[in-house]
C-alpha atoms as a PDB file:
ATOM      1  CA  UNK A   1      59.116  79.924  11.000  1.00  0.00           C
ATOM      2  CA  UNK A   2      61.687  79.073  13.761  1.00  0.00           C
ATOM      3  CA  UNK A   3      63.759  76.014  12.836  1.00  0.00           C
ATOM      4  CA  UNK A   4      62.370  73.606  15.761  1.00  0.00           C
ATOM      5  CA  UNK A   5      58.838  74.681  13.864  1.00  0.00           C
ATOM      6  CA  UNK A   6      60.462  73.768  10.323  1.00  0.00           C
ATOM      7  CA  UNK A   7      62.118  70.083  11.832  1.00  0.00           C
ATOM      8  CA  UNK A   8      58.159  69.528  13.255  1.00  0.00           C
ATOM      9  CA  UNK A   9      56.556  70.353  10.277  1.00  0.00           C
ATOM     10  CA  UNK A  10      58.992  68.191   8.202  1.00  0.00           C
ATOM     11  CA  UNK A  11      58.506  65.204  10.432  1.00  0.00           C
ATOM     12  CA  UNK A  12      54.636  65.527  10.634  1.00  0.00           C
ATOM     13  CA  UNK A  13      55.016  65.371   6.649  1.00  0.00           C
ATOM     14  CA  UNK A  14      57.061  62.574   6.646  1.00  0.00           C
ATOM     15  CA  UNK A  15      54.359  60.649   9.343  1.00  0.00           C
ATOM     16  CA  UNK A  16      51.489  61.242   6.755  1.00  0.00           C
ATOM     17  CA  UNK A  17      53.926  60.043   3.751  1.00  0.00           C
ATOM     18  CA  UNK A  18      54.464  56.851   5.760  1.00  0.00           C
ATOM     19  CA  UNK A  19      51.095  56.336   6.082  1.00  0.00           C
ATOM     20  CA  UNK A  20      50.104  56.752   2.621  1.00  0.00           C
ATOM     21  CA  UNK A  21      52.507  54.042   1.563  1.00  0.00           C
ATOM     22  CA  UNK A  22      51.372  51.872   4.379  1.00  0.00           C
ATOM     23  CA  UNK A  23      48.021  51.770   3.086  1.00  0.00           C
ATOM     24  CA  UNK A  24      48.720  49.520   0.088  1.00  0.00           C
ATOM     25  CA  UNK A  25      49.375  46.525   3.247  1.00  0.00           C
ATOM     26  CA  UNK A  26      46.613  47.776   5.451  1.00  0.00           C
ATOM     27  CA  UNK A  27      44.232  47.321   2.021  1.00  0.00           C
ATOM     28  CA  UNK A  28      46.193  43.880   1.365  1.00  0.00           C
ATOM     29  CA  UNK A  29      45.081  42.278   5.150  1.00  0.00           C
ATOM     30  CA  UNK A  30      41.571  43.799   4.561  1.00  0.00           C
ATOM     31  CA  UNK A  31      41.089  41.783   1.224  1.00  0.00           C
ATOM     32  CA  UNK A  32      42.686  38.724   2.890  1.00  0.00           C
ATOM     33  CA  UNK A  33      40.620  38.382   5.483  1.00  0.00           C
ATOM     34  CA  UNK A  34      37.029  39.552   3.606  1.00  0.00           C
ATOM     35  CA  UNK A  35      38.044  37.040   1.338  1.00  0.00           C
ATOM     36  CA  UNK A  36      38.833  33.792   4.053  1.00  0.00           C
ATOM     37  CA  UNK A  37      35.360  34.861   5.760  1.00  0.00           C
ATOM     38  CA  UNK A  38      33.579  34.634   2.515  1.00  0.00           C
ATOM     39  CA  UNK A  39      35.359  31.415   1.738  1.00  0.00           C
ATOM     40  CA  UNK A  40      34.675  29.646   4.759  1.00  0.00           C
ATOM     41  CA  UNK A  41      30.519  31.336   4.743  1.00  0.00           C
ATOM     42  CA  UNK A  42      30.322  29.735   1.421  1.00  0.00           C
ATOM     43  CA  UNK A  43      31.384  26.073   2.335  1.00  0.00           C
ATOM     44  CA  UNK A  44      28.829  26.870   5.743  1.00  0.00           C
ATOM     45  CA  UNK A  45      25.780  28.303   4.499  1.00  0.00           C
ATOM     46  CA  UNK A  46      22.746  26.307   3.897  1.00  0.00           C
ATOM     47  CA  UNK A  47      20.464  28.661   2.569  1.00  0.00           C
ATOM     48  CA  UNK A  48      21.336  28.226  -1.193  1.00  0.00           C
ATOM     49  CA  UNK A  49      20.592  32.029  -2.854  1.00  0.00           C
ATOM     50  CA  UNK A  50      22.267  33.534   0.488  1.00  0.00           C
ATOM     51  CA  UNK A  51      25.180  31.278  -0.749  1.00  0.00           C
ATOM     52  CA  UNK A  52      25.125  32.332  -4.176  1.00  0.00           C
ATOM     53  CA  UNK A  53      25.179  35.693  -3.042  1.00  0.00           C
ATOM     54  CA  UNK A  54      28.587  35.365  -0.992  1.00  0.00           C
ATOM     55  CA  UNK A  55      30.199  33.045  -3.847  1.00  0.00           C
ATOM     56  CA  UNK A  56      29.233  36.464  -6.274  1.00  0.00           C
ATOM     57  CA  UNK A  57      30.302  38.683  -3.944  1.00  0.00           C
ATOM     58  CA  UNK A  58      33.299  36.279  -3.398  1.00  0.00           C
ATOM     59  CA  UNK A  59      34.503  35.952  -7.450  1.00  0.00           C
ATOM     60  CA  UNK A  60      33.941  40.013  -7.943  1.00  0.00           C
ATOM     61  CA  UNK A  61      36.187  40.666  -4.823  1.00  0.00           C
ATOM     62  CA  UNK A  62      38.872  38.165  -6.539  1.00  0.00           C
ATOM     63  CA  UNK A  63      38.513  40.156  -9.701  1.00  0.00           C
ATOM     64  CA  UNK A  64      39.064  43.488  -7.948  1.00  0.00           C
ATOM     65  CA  UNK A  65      41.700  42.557  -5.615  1.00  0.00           C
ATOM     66  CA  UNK A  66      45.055  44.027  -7.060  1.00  0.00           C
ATOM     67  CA  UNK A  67      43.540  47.310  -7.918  1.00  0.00           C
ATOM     68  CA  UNK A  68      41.709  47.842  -4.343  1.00  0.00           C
ATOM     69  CA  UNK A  69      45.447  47.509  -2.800  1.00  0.00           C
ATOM     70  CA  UNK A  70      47.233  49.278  -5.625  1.00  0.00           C
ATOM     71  CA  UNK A  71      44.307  52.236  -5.078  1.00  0.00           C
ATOM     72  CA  UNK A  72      43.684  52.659  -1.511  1.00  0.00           C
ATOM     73  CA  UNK A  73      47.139  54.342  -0.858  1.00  0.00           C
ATOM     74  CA  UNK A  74      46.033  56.858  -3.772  1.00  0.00           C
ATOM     75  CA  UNK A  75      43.196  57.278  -2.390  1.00  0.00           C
ATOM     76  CA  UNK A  76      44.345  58.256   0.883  1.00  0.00           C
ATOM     77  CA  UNK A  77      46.712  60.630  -0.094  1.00  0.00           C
ATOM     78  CA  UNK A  78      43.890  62.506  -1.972  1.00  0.00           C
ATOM     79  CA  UNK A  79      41.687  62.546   1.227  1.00  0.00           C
ATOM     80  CA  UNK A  80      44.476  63.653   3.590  1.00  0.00           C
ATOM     81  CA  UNK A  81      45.318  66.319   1.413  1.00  0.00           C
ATOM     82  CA  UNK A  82      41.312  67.403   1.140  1.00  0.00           C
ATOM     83  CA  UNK A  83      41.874  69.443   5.028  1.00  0.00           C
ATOM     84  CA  UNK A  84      39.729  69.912   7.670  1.00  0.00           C
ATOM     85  CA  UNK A  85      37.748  72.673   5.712  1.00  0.00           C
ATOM     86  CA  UNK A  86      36.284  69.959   2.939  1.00  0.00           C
ATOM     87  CA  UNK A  87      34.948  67.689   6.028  1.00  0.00           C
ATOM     88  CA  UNK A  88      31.685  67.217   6.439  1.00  0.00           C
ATOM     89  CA  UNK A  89      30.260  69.272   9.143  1.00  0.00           C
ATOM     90  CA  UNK A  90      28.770  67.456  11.846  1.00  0.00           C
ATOM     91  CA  UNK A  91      25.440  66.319  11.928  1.00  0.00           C
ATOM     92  CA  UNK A  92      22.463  67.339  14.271  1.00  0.00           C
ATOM     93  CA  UNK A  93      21.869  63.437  14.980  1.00  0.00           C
ATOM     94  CA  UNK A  94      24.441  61.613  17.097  1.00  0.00           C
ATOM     95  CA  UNK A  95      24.399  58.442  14.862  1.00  0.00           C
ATOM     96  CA  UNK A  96      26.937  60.627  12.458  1.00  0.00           C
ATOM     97  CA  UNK A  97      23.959  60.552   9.667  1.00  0.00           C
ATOM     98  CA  UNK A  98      22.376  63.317   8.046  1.00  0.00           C
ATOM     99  CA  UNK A  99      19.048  62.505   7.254  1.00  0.00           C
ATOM    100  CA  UNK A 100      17.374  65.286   5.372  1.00  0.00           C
ATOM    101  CA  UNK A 101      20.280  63.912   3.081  1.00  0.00           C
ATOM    102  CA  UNK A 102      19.144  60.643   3.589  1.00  0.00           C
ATOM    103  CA  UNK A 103      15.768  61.568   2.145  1.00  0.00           C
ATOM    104  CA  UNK A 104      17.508  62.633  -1.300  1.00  0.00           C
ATOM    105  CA  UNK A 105      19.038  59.178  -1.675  1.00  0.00           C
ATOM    106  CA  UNK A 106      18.306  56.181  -3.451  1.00  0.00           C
ATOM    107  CA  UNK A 107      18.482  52.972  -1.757  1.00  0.00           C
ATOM    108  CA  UNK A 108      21.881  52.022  -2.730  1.00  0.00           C
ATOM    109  CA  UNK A 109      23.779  55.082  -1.606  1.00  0.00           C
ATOM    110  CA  UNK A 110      21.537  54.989   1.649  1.00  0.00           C
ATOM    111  CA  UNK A 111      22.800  51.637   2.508  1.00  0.00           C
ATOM    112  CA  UNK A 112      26.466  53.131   2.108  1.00  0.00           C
ATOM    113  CA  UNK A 113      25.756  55.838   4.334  1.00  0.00           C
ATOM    114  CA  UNK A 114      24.691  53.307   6.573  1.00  0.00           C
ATOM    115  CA  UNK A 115      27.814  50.848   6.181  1.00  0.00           C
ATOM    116  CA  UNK A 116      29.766  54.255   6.663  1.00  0.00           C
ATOM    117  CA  UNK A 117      28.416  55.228   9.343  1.00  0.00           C
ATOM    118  CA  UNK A 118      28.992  51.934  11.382  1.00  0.00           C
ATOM    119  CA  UNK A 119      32.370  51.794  10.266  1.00  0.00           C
ATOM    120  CA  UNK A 120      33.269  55.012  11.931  1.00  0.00           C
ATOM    121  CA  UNK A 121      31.325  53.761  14.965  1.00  0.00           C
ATOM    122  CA  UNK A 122      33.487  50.804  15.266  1.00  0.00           C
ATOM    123  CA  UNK A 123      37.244  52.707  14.283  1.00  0.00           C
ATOM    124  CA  UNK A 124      36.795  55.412  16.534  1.00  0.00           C
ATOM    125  CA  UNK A 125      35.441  52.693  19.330  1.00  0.00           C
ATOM    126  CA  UNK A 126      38.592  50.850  18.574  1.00  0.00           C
ATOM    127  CA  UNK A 127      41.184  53.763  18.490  1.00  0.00           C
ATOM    128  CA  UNK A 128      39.814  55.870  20.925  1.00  0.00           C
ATOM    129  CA  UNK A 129      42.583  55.287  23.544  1.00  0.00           C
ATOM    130  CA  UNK A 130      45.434  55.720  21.549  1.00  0.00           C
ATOM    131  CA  UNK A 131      43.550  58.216  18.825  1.00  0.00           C
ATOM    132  CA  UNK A 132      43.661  60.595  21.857  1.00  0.00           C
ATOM    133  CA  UNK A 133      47.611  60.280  22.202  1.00  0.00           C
ATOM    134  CA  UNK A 134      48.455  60.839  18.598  1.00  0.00           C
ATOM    135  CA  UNK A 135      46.147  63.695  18.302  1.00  0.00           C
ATOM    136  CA  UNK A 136      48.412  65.267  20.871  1.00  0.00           C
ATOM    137  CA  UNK A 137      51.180  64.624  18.951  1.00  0.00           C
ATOM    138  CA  UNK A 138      49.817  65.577  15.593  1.00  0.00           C
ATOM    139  CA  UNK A 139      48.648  69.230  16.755  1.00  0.00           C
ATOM    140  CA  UNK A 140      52.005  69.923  18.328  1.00  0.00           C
ATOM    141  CA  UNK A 141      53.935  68.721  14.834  1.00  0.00           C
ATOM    142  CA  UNK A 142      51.569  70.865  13.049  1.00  0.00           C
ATOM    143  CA  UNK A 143      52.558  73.682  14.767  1.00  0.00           C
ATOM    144  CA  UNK A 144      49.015  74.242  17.187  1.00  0.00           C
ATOM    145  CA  UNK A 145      49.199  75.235  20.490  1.00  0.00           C
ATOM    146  CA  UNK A 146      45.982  72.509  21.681  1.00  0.00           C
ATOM    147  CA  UNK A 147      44.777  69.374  20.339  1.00  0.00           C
ATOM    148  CA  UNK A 148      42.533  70.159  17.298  1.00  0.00           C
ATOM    149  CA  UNK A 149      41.942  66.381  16.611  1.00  0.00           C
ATOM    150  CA  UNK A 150      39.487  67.817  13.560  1.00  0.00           C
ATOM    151  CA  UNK A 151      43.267  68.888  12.071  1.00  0.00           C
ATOM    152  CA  UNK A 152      44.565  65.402  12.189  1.00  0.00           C
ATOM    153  CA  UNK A 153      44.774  63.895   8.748  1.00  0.00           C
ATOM    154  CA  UNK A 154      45.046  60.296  10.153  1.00  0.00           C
ATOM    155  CA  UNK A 155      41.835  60.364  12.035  1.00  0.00           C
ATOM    156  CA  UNK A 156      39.442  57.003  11.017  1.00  0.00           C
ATOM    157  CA  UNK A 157      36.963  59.189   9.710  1.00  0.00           C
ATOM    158  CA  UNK A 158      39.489  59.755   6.261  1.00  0.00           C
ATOM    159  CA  UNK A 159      40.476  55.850   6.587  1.00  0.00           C
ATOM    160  CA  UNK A 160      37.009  54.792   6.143  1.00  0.00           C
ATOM    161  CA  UNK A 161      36.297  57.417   3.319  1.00  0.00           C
ATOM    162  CA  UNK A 162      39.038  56.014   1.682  1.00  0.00           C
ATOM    163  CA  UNK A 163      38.345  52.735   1.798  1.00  0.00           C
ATOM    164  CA  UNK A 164      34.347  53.060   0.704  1.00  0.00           C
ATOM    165  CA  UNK A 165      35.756  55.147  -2.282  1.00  0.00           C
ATOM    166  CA  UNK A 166      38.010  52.261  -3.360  1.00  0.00           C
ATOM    167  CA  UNK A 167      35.198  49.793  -2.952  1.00  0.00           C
ATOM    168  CA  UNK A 168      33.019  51.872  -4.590  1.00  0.00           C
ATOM    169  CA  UNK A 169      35.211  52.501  -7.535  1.00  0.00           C
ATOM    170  CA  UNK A 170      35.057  48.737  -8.458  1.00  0.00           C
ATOM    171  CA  UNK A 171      31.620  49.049 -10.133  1.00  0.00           C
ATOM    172  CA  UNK A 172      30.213  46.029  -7.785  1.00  0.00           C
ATOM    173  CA  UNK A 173      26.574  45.930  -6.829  1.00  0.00           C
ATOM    174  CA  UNK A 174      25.354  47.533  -3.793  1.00  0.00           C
ATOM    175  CA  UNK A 175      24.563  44.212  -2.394  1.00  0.00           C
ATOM    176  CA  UNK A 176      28.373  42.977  -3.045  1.00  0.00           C
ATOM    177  CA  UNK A 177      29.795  45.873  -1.291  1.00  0.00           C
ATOM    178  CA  UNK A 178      27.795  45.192   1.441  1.00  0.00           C
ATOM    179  CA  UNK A 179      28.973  42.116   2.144  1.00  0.00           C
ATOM    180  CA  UNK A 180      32.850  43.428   1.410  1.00  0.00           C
ATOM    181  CA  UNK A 181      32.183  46.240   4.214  1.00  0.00           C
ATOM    182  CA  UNK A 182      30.585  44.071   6.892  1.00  0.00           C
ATOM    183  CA  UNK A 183      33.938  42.160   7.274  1.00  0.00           C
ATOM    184  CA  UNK A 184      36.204  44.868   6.798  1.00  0.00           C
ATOM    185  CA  UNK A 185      34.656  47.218   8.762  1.00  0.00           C
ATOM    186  CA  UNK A 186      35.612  45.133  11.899  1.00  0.00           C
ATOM    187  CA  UNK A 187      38.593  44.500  10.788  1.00  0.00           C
ATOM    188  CA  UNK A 188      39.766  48.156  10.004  1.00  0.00           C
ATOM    189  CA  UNK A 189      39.550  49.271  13.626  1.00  0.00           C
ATOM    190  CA  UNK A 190      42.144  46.948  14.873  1.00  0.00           C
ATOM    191  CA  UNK A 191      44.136  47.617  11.822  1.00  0.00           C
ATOM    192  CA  UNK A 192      44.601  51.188  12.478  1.00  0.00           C
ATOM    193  CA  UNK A 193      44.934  50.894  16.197  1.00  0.00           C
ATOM    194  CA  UNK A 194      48.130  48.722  15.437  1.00  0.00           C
ATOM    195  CA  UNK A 195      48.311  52.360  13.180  1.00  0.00           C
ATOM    196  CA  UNK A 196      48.239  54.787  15.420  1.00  0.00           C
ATOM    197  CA  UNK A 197      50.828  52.769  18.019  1.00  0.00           C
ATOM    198  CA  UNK A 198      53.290  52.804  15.583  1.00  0.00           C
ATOM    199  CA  UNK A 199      52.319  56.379  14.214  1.00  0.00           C
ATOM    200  CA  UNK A 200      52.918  57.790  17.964  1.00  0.00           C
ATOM    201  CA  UNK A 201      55.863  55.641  18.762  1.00  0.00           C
ATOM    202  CA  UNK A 202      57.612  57.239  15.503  1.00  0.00           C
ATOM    203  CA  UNK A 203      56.721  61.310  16.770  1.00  0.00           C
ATOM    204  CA  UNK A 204      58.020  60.879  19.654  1.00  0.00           C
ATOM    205  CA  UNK A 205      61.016  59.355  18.509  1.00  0.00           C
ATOM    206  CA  UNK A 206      62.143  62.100  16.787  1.00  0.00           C
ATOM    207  CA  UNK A 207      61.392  64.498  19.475  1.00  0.00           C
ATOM    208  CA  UNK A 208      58.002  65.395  19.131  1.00  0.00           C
ATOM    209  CA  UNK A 209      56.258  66.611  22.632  1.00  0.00           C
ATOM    210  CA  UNK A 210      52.618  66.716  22.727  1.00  0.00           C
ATOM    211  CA  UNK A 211      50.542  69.435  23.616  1.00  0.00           C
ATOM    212  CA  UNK A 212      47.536  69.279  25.577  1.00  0.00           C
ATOM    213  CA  UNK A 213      43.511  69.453  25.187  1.00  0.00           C
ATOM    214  CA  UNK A 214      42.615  73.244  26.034  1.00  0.00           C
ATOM    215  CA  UNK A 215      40.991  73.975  28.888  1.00  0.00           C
ATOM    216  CA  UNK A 216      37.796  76.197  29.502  1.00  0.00           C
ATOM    217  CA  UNK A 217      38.585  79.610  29.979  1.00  0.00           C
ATOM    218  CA  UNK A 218      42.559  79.402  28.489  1.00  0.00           C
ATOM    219  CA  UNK A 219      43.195  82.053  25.542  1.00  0.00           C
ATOM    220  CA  UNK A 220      43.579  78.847  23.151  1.00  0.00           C
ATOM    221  CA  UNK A 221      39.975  77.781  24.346  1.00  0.00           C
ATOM    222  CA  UNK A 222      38.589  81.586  24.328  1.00  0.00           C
ATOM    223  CA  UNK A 223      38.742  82.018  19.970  1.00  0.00           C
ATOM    224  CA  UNK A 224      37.026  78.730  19.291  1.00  0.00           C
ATOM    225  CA  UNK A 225      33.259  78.845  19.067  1.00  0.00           C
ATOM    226  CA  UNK A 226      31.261  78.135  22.480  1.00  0.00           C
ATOM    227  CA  UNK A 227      34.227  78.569  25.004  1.00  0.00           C
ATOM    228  CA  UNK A 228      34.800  81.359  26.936  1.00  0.00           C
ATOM    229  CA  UNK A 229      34.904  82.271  31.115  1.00  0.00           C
ATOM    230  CA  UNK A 230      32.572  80.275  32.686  1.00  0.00           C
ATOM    231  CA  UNK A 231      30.573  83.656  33.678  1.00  0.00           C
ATOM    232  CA  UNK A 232      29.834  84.190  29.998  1.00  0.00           C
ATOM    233  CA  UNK A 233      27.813  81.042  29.807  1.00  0.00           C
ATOM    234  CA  UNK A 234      24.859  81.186  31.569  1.00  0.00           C
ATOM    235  CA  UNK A 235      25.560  79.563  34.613  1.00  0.00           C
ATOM    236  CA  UNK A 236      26.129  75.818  35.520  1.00  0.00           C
ATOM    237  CA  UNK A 237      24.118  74.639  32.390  1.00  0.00           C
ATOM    238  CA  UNK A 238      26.553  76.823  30.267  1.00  0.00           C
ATOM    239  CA  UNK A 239      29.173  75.779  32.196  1.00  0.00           C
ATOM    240  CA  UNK A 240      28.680  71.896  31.035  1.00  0.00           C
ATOM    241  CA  UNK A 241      27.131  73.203  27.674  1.00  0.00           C
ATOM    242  CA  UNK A 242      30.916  73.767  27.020  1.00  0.00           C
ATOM    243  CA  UNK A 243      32.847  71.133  27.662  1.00  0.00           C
ATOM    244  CA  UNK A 244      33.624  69.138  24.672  1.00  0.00           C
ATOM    245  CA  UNK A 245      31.432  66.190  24.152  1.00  0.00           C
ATOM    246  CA  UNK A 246      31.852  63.407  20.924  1.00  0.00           C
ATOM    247  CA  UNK A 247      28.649  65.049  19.095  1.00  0.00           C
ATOM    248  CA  UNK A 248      30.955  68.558  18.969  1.00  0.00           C
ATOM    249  CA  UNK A 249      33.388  67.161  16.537  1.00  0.00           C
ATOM    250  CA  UNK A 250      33.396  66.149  12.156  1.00  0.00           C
ATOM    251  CA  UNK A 251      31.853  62.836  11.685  1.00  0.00           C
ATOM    252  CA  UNK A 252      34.723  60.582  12.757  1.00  0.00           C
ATOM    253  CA  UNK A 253      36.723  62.544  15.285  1.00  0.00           C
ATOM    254  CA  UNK A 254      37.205  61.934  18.482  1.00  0.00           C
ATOM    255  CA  UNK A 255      36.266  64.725  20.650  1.00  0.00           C
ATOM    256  CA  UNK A 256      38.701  66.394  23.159  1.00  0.00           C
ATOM    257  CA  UNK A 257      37.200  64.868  26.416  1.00  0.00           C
ATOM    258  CA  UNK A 258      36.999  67.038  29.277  1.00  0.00           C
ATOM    259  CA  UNK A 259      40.318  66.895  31.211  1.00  0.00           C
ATOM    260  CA  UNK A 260      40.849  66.167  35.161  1.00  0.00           C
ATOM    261  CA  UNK A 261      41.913  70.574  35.039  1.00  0.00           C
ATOM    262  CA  UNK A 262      38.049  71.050  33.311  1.00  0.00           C
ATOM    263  CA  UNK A 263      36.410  68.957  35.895  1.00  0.00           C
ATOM    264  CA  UNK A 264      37.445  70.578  38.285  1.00  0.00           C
ATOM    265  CA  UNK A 265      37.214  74.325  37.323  1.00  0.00           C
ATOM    266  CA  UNK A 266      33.549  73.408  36.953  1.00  0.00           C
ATOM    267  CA  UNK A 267      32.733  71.952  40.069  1.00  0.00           C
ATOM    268  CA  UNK A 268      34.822  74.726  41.771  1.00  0.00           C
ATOM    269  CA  UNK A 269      32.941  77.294  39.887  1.00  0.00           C
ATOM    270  CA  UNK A 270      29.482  75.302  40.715  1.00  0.00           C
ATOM    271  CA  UNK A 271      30.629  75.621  44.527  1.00  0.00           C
ATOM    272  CA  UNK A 272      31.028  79.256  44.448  1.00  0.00           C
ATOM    273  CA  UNK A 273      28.338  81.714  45.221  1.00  0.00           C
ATOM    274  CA  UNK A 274      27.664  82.633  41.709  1.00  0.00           C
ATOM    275  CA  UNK A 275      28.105  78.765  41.231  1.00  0.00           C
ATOM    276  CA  UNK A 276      25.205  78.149  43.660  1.00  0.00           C
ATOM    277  CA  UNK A 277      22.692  80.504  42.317  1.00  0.00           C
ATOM    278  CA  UNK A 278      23.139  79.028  38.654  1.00  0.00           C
ATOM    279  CA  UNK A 279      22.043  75.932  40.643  1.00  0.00           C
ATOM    280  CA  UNK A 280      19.023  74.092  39.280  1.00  0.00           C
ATOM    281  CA  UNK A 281      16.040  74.401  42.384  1.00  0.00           C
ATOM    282  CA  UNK A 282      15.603  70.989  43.656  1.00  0.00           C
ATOM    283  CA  UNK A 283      14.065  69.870  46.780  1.00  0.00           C
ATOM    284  CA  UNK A 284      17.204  68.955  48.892  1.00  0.00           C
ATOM    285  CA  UNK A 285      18.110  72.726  48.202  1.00  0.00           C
ATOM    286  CA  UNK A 286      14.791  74.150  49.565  1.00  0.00           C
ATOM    287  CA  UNK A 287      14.467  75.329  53.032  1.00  0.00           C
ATOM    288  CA  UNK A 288      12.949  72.885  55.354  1.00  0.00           C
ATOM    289  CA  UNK A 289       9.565  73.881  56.856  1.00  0.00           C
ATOM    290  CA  UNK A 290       9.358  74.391  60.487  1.00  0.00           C
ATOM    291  CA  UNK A 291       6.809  71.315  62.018  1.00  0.00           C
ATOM    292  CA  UNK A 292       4.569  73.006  64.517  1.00  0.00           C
ATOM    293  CA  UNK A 293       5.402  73.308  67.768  1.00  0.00           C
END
């Protein structure tokens, strides 16, 4: 390993270190602010066992408090050090639910699949703009030659796993953590956009360049599955078959979105002869009839 590749490597560990010990105050704003929208819902609510509800769920979250922020930081670490190869793989639905696994579940952990499942809906809606910059600048500190954001430890997918573990640890009812995860959820988006800012402004900092998404057809493209020259993939349906699309990543990634370079060697290819016999028939393409004379 060349020693620009050790320096990257070392500061890539010392990002993810950072981040670890950062979680204890990201955990510490979450509780805060579950617990002043619970407050104020009690003092609000009219319905009285809807009230009772939030002043339970209210009293178990005081109980739990110090050892949800002492434990999320631990439980990060443990989920950032799981890899890429222990994440789910993705789904066949877009709603980042499996649900012949559904179908095996009882109604509690259903309704956490569910709360996870928004969650990651709302982070990655949240950090998608400046998710896409640090994933540039995670894959070149890790040493890749392309953005592989499924590589990133950091991503919100591992955020949110490690916050339902921590919730889940405390023993409260199903109905409790519900009502814990519909304020956090919202919160933990903004949270780790304020994150990622800081995570990106610190890489580059200390010298880090990013690297780029790859593009169709590039040797870095060519030895990941379903990428290859554009006359390997049957035509102008292959040809946008391949570009990467949000349902192509792990549950919680952001996918590499096709850059301005991958727009444009696809409508170039679509306008070349090849390109225009790949063409789906349509009527503008069709001869025109001669009228009768």
């Amino acid at each position: 390993m060349s020693q620009a590749a050790s320096r990257s490597r070392t500061v890539f560990r010392a990002c993810v270190v950072s981040a670890v010990r950062e979680g204890e105050a990201l955990m510490g704003k979450l509780v805060e602010v579950t617990r002043n929208a619970l407050t104020q819902e009690e003092s609000s609510v009219r319905n009285v066992q809807q009230r009772n509800n939030i002043s339970d769920a209210l009293g178990v979250l005081k109980q739990h408090e110090a050892g949800m922020v002492k434990g999320y930081s631990m439980a990060l670490l443990e989920i950032f050090a799981e890899g890429p190869s222990n994440a789910k793989a993705r789904p066949a639905d877009e709603t980042g639910m499996d649900f012949g696994e559904l179908s095996l579940m009882d109604e509690s952990e259903m309704q956490d699949q569910v709360e996870l499942s928004k969650a990651q809906q709302q982070a990655v809606h949240a950090t998608e703009a400046v998710l896409a910059e640090l994933n540039t600048l995670v894959s070149s500190a890790q040493g890749l030659r392309s953005v592989q954001p499924e590589r990133n430890p950091l991503r919100p997918e591992n955020y949110i796993r490690a916050l339902q573990r921590v919730v889940s640890e405390t023993g409260a009812p199903s109905e409790v953590r519900q009502l814990w995860m519909q304020h956090m959820r919202s919160l933990l988006g903004k949270l780790l956009e304020v994150e990622y800012q800081r995570m990106a402004k610190s890489l580059r900092e200390q010298g880090i360049e990013p690297v780029g998404y790859a593009v169709l057809g590039s040797p870095a493209m060519a030895g990941r599955t379903g990428y290859g020259p554009a006359q390997g993939m049957g035509g102008a349906r292959g040809m946008a078959a391949a570009i990467p699309r949000a349902t192509d990543n792990p549950v919680g990634t952001v996918a590499p979105r096709a850059t301005v370079a991958t727009q444009a060697m696809a409508v170039a290819w679509v306008g070349t002869r090849a390109g225009r016999a790949n063409r789906p028939c349509s009527r503008r393409w069709l001869p025109r009839r001669k009228r009768p004379s």
